[in-house]
C-alpha atoms as a PDB file:
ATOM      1  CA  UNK A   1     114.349  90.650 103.159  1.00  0.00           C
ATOM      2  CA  UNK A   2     112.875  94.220 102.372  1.00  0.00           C
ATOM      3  CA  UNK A   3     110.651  94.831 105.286  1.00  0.00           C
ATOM      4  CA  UNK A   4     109.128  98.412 105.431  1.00  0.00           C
ATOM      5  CA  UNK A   5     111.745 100.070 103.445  1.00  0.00           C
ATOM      6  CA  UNK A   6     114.640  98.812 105.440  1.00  0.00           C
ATOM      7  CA  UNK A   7     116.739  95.439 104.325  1.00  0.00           C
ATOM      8  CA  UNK A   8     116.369  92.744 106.964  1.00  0.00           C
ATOM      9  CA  UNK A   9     118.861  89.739 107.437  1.00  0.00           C
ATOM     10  CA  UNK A  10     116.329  88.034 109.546  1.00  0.00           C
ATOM     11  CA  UNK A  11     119.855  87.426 112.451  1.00  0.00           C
ATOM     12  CA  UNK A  12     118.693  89.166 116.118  1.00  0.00           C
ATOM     13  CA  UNK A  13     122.410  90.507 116.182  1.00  0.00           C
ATOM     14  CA  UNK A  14     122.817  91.754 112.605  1.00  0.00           C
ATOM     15  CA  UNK A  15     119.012  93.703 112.343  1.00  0.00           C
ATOM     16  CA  UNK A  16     119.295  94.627 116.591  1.00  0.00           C
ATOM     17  CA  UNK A  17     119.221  98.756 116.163  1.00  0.00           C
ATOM     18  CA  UNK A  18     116.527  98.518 113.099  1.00  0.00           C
ATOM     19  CA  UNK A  19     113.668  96.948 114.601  1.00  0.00           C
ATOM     20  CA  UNK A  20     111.807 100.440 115.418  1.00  0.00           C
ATOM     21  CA  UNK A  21     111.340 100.778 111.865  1.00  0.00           C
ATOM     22  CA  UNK A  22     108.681  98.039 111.807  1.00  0.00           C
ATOM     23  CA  UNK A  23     105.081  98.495 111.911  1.00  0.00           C
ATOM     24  CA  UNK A  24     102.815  95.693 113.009  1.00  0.00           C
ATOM     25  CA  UNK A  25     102.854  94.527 109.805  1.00  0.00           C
ATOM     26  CA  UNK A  26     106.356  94.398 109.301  1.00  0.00           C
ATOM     27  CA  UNK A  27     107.105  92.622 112.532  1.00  0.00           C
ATOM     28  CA  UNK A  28     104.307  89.766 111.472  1.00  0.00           C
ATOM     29  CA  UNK A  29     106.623  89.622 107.916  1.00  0.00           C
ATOM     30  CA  UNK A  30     109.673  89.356 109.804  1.00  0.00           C
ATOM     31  CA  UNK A  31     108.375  86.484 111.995  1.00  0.00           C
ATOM     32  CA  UNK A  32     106.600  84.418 108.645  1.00  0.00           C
ATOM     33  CA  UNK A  33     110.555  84.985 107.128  1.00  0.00           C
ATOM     34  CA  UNK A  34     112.568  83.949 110.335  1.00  0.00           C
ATOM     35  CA  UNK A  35     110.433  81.082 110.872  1.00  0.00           C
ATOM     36  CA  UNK A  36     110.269  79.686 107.426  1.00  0.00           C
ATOM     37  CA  UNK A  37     114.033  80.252 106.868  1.00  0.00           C
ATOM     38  CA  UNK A  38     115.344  79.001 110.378  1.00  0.00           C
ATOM     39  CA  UNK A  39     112.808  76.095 111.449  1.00  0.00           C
ATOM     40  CA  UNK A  40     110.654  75.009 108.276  1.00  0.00           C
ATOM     41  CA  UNK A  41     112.692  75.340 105.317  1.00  0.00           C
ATOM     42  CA  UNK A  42     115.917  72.818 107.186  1.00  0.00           C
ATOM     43  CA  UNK A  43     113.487  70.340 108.428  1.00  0.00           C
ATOM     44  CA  UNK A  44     112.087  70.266 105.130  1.00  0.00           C
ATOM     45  CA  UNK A  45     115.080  69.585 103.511  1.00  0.00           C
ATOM     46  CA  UNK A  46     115.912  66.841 106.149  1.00  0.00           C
ATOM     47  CA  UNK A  47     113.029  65.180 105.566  1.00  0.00           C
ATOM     48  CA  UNK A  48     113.424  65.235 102.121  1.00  0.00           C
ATOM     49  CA  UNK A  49     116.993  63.981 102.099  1.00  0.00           C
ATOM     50  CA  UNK A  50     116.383  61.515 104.573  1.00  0.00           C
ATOM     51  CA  UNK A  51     117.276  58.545 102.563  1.00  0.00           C
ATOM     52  CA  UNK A  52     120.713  59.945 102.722  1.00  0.00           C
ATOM     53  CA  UNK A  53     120.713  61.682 105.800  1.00  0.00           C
ATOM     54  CA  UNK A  54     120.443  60.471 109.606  1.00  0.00           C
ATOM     55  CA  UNK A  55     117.494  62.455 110.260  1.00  0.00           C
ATOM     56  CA  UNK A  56     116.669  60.375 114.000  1.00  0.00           C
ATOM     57  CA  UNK A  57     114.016  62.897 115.615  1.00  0.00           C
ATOM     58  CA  UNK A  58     115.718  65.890 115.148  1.00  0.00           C
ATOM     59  CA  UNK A  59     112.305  66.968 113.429  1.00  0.00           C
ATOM     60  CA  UNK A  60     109.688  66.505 115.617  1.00  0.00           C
ATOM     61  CA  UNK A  61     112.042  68.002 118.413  1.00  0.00           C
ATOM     62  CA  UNK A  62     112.482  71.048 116.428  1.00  0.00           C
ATOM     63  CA  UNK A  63     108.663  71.139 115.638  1.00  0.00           C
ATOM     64  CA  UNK A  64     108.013  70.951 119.473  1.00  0.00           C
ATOM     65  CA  UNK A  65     110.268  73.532 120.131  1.00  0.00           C
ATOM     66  CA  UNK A  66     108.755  75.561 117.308  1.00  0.00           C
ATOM     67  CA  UNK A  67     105.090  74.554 118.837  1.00  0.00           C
ATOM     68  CA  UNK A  68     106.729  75.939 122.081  1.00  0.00           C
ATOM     69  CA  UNK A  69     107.768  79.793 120.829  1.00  0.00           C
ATOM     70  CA  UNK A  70     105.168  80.131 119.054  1.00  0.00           C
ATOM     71  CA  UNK A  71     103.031  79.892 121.988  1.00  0.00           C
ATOM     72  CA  UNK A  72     104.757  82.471 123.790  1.00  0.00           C
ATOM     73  CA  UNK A  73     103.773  84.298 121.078  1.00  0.00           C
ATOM     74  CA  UNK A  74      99.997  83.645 121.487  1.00  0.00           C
ATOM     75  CA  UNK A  75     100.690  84.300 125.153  1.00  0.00           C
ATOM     76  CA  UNK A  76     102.257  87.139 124.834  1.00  0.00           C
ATOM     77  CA  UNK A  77     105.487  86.552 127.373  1.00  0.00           C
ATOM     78  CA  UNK A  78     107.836  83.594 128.088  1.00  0.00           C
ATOM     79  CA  UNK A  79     106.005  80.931 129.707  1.00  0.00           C
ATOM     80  CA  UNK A  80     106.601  81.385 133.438  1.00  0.00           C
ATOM     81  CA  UNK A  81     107.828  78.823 135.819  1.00  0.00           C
ATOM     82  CA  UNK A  82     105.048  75.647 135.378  1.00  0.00           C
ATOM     83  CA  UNK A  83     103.215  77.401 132.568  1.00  0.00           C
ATOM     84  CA  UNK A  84     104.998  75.468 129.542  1.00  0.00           C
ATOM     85  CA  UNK A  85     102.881  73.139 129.328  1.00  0.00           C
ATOM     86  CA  UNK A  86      99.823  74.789 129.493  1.00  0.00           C
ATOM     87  CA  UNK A  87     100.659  77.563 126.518  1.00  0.00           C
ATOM     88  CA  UNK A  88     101.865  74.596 124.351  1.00  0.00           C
ATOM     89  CA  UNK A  89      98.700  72.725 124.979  1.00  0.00           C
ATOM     90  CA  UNK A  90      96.665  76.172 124.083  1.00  0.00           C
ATOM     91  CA  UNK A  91      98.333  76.701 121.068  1.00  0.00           C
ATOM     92  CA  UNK A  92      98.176  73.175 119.809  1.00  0.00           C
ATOM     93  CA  UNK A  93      94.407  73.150 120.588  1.00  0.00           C
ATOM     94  CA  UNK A  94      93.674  76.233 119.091  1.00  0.00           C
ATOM     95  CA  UNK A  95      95.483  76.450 115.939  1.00  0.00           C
ATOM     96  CA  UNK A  96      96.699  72.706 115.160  1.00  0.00           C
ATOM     97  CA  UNK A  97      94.974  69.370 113.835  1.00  0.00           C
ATOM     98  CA  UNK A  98      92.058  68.442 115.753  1.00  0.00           C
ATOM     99  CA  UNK A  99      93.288  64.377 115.796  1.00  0.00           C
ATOM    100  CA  UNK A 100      95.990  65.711 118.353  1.00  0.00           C
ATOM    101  CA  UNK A 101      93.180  66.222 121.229  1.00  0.00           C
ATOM    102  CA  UNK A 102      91.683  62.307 120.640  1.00  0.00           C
ATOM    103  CA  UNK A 103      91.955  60.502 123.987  1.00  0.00           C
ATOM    104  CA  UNK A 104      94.805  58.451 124.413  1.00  0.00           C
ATOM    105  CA  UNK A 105      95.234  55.651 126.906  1.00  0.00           C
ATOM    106  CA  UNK A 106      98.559  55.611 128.456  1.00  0.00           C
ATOM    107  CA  UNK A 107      98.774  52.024 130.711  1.00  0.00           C
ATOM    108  CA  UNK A 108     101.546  53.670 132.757  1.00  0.00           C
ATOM    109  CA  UNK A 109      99.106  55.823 133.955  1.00  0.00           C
ATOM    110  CA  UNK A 110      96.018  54.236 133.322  1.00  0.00           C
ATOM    111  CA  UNK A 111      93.778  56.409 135.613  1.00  0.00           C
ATOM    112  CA  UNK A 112      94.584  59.394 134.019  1.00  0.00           C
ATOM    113  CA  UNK A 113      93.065  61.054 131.330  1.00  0.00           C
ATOM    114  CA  UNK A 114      95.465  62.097 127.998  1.00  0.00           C
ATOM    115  CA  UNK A 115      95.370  62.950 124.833  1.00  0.00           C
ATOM    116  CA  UNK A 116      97.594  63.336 121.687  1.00  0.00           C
ATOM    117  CA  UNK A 117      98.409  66.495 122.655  1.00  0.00           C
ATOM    118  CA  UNK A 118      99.716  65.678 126.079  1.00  0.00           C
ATOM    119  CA  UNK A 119     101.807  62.581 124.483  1.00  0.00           C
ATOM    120  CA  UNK A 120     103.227  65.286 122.243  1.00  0.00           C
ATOM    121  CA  UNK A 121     104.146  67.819 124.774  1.00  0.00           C
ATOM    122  CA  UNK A 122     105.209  65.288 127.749  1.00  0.00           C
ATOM    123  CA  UNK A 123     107.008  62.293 125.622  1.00  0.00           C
ATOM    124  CA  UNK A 124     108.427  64.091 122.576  1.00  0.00           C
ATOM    125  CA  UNK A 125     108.915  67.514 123.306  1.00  0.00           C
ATOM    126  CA  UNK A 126     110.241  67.245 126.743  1.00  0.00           C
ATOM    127  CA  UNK A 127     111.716  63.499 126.468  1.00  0.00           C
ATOM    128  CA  UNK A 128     113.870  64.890 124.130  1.00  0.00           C
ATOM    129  CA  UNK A 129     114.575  68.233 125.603  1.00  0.00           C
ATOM    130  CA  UNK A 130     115.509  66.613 128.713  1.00  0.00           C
ATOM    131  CA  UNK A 131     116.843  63.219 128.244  1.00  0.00           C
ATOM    132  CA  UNK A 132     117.576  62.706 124.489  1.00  0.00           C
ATOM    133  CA  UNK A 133     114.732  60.224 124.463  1.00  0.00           C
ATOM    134  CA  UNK A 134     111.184  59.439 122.942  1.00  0.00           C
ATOM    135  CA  UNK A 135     109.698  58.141 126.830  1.00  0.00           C
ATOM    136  CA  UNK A 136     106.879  56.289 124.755  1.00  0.00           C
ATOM    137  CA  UNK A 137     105.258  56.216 121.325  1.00  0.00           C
ATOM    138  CA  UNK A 138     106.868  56.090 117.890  1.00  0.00           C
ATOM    139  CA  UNK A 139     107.706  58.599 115.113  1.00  0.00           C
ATOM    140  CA  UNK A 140     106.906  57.624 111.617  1.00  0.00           C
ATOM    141  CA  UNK A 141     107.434  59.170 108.086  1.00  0.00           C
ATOM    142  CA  UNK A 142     104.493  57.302 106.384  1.00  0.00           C
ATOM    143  CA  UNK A 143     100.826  56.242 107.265  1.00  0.00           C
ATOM    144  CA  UNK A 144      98.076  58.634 108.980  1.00  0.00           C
ATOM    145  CA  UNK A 145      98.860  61.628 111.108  1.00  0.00           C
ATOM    146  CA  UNK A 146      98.444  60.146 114.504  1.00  0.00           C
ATOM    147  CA  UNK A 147      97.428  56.642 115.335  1.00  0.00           C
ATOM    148  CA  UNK A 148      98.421  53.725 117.545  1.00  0.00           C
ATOM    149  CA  UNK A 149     101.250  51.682 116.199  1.00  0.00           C
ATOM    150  CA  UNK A 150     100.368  47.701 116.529  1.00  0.00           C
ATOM    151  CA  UNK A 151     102.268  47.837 119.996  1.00  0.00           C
ATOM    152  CA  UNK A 152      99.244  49.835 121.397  1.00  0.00           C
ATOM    153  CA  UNK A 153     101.973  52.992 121.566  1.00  0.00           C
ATOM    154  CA  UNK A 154     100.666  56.212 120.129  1.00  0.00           C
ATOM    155  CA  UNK A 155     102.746  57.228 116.751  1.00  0.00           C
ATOM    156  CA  UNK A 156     103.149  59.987 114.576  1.00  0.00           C
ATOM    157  CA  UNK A 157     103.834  61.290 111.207  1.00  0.00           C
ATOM    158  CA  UNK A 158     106.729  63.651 111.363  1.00  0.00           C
ATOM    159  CA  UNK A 159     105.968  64.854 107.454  1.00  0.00           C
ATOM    160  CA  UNK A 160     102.413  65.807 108.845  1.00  0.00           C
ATOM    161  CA  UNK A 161     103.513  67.112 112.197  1.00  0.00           C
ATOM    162  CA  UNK A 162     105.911  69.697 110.393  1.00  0.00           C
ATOM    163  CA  UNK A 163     103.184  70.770 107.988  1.00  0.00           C
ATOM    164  CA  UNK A 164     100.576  71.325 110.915  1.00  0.00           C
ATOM    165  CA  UNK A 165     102.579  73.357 112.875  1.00  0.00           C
ATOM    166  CA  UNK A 166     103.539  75.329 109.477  1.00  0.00           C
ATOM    167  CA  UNK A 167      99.790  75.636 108.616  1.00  0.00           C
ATOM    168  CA  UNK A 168      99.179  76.364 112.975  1.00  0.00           C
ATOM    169  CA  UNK A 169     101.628  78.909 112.568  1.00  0.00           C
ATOM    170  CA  UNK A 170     100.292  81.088 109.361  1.00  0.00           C
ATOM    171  CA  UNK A 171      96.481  80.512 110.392  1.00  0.00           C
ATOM    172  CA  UNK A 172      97.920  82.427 113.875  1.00  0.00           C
ATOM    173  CA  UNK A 173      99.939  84.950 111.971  1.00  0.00           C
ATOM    174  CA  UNK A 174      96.861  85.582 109.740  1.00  0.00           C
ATOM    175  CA  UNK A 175      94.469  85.803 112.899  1.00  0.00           C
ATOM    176  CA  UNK A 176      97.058  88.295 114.646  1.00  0.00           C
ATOM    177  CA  UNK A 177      97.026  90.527 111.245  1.00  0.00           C
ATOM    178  CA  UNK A 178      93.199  90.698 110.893  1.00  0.00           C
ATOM    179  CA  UNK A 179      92.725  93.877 113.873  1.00  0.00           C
ATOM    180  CA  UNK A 180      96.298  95.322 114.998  1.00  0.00           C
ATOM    181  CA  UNK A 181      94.108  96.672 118.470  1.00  0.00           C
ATOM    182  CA  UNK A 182      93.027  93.212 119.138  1.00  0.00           C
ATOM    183  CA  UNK A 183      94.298  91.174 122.276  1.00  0.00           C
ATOM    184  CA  UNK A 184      95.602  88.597 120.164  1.00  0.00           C
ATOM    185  CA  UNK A 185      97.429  91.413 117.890  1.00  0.00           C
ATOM    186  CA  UNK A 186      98.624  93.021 121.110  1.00  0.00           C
ATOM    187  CA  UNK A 187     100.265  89.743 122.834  1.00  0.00           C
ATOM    188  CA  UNK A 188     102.032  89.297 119.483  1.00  0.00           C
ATOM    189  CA  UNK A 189     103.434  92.277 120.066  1.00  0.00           C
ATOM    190  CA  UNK A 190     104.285  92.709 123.344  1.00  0.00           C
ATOM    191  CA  UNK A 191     106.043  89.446 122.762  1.00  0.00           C
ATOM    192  CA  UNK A 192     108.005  89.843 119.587  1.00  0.00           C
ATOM    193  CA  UNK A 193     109.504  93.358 122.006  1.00  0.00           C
ATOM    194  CA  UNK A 194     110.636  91.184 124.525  1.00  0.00           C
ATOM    195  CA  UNK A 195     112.543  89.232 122.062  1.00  0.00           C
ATOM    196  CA  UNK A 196     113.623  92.013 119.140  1.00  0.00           C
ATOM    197  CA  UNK A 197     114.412  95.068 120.426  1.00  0.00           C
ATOM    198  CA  UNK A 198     117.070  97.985 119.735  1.00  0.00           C
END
């Protein structure tokens, strides 16, 4: 990509030594590019071919982990130790559906309040981050965006969860380029230097 005068291959390794050249609004083009071309455009082509293709939940992992830089983004560092959760949450809540914060009831811990969100972040993101398993709850490729599948288990859509997160994603970008001296600009920034830098 041409980025501020300078040709970007959108690789850390390959553009590490020309990142100085972009401005603020160079480094928000850089992020739209790498994200479409390394997380949105392959799971869109998975789903798509997925009639031919084992897809399993490769996608909704890769949307969770997807869910899970971009929030570092929004917070402006790595999540520290114990804060994972809470910056995926914020992101989700802020810039995603609102169906993912309806309450869910979870009768393996019936006492304590969920919602979508928390299934989300506890049973798909980090069953499958850290045991190669959906812990409860289904993922579908038809029917509505969230809902409870006639087991009483939450589901969702994995077309529709991509899409969010792709329309989360640019409705952030697009908040972070509206005042470059803003908080939210500034935590974008501070970020995107602790991860592409010279």
């Amino acid at each position: 990509m041409l980025i501020c005068g300078h040709e970007y291959t959108l690789y850390i390794d390959y553009d590490r030594g020309y990142f100085h050249l972009l401005d603020f609004y160079g480094k928000l083009e850089y992020m739209r590019g790498r994200v479409d071309r390394d997380l949105v455009l392959p799971c869109r082509f998975l789903l798509q071919n997925q009639d031919c293709i084992a897809v399993g939940l490769l996608v909704p992992g890769l949307v969770c982990a997807g869910i899970s830089a971009a929030a570092t983004f929004l917070h402006g560092s790595q999540a520290g130790r114990g804060q994972d959760r809470n910056i995926f949450v914020q992101f989700v809540r802020r810039y995603m559906h609102a169906d993912l914060q309806h309450p869910l009831v979870d009768p393996r811990k019936p006492n304590r309040p969920r919602t979508y969100v928390d299934w989300l972040y506890e049973d798909i993101r980090c069953g499958l981050s850290h045991g190669f398993a959906l812990e409860w709850g289904h993922i579908e490729n038809l029917g509505p965006y969230v809902g409870l599948a006639a087991s009483g288990q939450p589901q969702i859509n994995q077309n529709e969860l991509l899409e969010d997160f792709v329309r989360g994603w640019h409705s952030y970008l697009g908040e972070v380029s509206l005042n470059p001296a803003a908080n939210l600009a500034q935590d974008f920034e501070k970020r995107f230097h602790e991860v592409f830098h010279d």
